[in-house]
C-alpha atoms as a PDB file:
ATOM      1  CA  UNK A   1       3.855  -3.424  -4.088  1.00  0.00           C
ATOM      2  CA  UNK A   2       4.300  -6.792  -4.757  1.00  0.00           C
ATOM      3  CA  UNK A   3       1.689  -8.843  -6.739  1.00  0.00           C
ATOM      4  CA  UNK A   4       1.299 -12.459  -5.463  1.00  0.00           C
ATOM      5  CA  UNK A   5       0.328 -14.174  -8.668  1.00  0.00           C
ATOM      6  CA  UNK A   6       3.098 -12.940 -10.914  1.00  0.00           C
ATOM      7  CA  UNK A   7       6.128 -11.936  -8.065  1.00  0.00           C
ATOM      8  CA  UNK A   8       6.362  -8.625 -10.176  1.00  0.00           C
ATOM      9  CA  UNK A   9       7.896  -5.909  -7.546  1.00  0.00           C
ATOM     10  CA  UNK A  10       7.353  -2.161  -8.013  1.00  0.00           C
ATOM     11  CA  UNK A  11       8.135   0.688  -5.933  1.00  0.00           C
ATOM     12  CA  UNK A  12       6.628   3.963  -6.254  1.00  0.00           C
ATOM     13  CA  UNK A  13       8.292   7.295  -4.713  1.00  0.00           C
ATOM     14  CA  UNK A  14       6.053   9.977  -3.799  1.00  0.00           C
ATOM     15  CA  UNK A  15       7.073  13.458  -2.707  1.00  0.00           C
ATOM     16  CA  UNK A  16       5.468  16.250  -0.807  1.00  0.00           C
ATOM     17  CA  UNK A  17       4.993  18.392  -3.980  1.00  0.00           C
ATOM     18  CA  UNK A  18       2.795  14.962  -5.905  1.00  0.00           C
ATOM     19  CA  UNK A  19      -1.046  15.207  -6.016  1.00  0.00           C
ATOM     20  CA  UNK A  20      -1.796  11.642  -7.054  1.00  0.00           C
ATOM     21  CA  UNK A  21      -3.539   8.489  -6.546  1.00  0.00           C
ATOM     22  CA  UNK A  22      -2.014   5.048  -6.166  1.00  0.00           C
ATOM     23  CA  UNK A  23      -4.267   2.378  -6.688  1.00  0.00           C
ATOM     24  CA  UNK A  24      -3.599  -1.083  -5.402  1.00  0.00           C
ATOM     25  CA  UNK A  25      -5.188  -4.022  -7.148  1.00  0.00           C
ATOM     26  CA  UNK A  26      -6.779  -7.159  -6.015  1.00  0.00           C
ATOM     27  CA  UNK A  27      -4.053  -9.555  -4.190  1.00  0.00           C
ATOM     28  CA  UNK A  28      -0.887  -7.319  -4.116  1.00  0.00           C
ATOM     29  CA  UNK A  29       0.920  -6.821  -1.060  1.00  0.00           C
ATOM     30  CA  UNK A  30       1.174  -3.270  -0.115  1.00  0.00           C
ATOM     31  CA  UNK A  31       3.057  -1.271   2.227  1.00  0.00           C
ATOM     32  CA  UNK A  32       3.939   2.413   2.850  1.00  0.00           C
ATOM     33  CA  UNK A  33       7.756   3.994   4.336  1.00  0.00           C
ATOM     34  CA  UNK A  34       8.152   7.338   5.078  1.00  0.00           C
ATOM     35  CA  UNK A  35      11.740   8.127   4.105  1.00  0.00           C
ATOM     36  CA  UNK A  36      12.416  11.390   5.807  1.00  0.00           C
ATOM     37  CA  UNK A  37      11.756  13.482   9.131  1.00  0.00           C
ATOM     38  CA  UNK A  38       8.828  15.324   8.696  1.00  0.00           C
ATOM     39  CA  UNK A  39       5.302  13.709   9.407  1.00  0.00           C
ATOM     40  CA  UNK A  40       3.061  11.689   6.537  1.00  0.00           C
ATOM     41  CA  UNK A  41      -0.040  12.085   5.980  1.00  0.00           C
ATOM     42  CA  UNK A  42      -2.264   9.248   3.857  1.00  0.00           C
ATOM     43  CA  UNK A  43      -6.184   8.638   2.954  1.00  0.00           C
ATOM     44  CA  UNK A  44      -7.085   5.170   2.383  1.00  0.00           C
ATOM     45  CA  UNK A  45     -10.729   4.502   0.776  1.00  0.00           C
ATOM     46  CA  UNK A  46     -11.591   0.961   0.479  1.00  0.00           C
ATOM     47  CA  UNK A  47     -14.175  -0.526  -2.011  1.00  0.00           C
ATOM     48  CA  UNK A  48     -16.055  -1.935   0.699  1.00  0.00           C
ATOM     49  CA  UNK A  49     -16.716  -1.644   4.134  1.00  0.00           C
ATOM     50  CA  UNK A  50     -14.453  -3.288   6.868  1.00  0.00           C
ATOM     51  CA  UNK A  51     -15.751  -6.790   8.460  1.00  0.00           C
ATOM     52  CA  UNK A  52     -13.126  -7.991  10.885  1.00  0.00           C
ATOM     53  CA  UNK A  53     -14.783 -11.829  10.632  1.00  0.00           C
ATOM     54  CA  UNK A  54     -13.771 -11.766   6.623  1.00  0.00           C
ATOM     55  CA  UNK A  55      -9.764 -10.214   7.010  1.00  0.00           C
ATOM     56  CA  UNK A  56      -8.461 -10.441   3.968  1.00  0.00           C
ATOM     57  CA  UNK A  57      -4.687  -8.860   5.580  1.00  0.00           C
ATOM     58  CA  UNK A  58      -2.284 -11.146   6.039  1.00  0.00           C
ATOM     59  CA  UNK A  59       1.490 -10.140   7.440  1.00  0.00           C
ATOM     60  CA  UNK A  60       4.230 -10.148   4.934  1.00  0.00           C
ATOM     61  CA  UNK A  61       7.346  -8.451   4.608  1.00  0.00           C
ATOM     62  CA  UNK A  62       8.327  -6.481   1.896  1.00  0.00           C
ATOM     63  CA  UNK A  63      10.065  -3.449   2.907  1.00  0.00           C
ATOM     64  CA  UNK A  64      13.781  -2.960   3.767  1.00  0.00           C
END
């Protein structure tokens, strides 16, 4: 994650055997890698409902 006001980076590893929640706040880039073989599964809830005339994603890179 990468928040766009500050430029503070953090990475957070998650394993198979974790039950937990990762919360993204308001303008931090975001994006998920799946380091090994074996399928991932992930649920994303949103706050509020999708409306593809007010996007708010924009394309950035931050994973190597």
């Amino acid at each position: 994650m990468k928040d766009l006001e500050t430029e503070d980076f953090e990475t957070v590893k998650i394993s198979s055997d974790d039950n937990i929640i990762v919360k993204v706040p308001v303008n931090v880039v975001h994006a998920f890698k799946n380091d090994t073989d074996q399928p991932m599964v992930m649920l994303a809830v949103s706050s509020r409902e999708y409306n593809p005339d007010d996007d708010d994603t924009y394309p950035m890179v931050i994973l190597q």
